[in-house]
C-alpha atoms as a PDB file:
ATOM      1  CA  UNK A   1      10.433  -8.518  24.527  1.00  0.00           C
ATOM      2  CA  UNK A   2      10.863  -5.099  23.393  1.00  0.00           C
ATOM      3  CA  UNK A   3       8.827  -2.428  25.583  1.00  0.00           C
ATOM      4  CA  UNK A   4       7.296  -0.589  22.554  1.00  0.00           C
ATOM      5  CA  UNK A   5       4.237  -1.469  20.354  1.00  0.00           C
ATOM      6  CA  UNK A   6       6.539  -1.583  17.506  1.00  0.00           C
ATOM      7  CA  UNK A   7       9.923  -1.787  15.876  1.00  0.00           C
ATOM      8  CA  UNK A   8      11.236  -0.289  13.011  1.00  0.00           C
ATOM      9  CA  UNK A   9      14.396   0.334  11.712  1.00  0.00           C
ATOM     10  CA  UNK A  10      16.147   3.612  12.046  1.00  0.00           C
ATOM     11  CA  UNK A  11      16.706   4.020   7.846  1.00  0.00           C
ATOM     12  CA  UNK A  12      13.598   3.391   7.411  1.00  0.00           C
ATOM     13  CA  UNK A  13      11.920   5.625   9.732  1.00  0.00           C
ATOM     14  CA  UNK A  14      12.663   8.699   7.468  1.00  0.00           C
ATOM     15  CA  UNK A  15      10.851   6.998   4.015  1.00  0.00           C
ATOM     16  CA  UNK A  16       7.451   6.681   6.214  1.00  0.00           C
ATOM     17  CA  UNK A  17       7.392  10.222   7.876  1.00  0.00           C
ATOM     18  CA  UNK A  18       8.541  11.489   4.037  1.00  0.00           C
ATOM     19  CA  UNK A  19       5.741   9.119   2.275  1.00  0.00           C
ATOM     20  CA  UNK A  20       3.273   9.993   5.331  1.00  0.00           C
ATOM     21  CA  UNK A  21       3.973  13.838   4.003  1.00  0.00           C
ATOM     22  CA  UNK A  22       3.670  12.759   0.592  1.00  0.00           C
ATOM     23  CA  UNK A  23      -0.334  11.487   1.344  1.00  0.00           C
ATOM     24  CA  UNK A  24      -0.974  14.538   3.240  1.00  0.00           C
ATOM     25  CA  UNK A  25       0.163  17.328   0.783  1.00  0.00           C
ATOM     26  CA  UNK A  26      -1.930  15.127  -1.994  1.00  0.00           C
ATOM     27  CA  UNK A  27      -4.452  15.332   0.168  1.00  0.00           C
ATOM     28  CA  UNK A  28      -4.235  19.439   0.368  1.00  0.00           C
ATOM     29  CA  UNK A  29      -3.898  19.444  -3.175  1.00  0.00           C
ATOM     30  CA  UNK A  30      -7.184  17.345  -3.772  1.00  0.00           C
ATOM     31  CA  UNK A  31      -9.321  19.811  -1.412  1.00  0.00           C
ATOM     32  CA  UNK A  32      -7.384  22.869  -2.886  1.00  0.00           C
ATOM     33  CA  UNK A  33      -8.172  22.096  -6.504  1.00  0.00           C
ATOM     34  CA  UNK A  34     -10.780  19.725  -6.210  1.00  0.00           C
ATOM     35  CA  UNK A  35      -9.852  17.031  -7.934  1.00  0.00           C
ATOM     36  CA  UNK A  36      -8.488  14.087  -6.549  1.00  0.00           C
ATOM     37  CA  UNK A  37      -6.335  11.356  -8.752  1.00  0.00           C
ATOM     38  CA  UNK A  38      -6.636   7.638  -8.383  1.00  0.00           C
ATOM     39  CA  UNK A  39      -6.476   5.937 -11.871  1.00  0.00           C
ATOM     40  CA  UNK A  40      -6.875   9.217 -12.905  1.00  0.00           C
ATOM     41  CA  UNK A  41      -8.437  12.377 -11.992  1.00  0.00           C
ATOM     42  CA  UNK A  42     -11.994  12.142  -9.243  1.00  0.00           C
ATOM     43  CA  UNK A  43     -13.852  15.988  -9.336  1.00  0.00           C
ATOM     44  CA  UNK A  44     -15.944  17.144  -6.622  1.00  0.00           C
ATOM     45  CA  UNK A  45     -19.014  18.005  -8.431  1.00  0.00           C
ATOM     46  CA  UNK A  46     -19.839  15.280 -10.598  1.00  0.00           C
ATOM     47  CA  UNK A  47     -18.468  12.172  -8.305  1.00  0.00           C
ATOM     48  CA  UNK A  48     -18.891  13.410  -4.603  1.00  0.00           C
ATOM     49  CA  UNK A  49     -18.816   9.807  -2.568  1.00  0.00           C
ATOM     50  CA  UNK A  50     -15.750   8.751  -4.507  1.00  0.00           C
ATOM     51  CA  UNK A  51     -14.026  12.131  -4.078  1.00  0.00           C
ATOM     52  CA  UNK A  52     -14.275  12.501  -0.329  1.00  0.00           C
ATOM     53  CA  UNK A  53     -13.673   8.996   0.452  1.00  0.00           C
ATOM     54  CA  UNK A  54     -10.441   9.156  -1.660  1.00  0.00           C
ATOM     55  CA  UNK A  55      -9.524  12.235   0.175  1.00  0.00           C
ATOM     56  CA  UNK A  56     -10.196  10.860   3.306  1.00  0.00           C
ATOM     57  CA  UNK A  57      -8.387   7.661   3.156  1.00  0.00           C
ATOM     58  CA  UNK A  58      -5.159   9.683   1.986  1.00  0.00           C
ATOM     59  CA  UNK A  59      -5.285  11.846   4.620  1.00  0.00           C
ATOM     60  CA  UNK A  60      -6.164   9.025   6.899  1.00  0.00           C
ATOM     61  CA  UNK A  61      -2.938   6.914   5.783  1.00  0.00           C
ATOM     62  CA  UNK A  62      -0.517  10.442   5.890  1.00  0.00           C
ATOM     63  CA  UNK A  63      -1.478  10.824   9.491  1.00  0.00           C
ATOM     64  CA  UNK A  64      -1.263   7.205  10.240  1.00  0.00           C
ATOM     65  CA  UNK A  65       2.149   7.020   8.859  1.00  0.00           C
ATOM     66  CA  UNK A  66       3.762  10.392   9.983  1.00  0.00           C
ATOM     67  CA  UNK A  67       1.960   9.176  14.112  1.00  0.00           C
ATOM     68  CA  UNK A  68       3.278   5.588  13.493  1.00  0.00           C
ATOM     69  CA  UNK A  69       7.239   6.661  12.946  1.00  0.00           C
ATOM     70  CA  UNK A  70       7.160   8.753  16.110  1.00  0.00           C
ATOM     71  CA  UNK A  71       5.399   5.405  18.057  1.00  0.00           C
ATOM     72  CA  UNK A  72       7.535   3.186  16.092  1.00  0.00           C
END
């Protein structure tokens, strides 16, 4: 049994922190311009719930992925 909580393999562990990136800088863009895209463009003012939540879970999955490859 391997001593971490996960395995990953080395080529691999560049395409998640560079994807984990990706989700964050959308997610700067979305707050920045206010408009987040998911089957096409989400504005802040006239769908609020759907914006935020799309921003969150982004943001969520960038951090998750650019933590993960340092755990991994």
């Amino acid at each position: 049994m391997s001593d971490r909580l996960c395995t990953i393999q080395p080529e691999n562990v560049t395409m998640v922190r560079v994807f984990g990136m990706g989700m964050l800088a959308a997610s700067a863009i979305a707050i920045a311009t206010g408009k987040a895209y998911c089957r096409g463009p989400i504005l802040r003012e006239e769908q609020p719930l759907t914006y935020w939540m799309t921003v969150a879970s982004t943001s969520l999955l960038g951090v998750m992925c650019v933590l993960g490859s340092f755990v991994c």
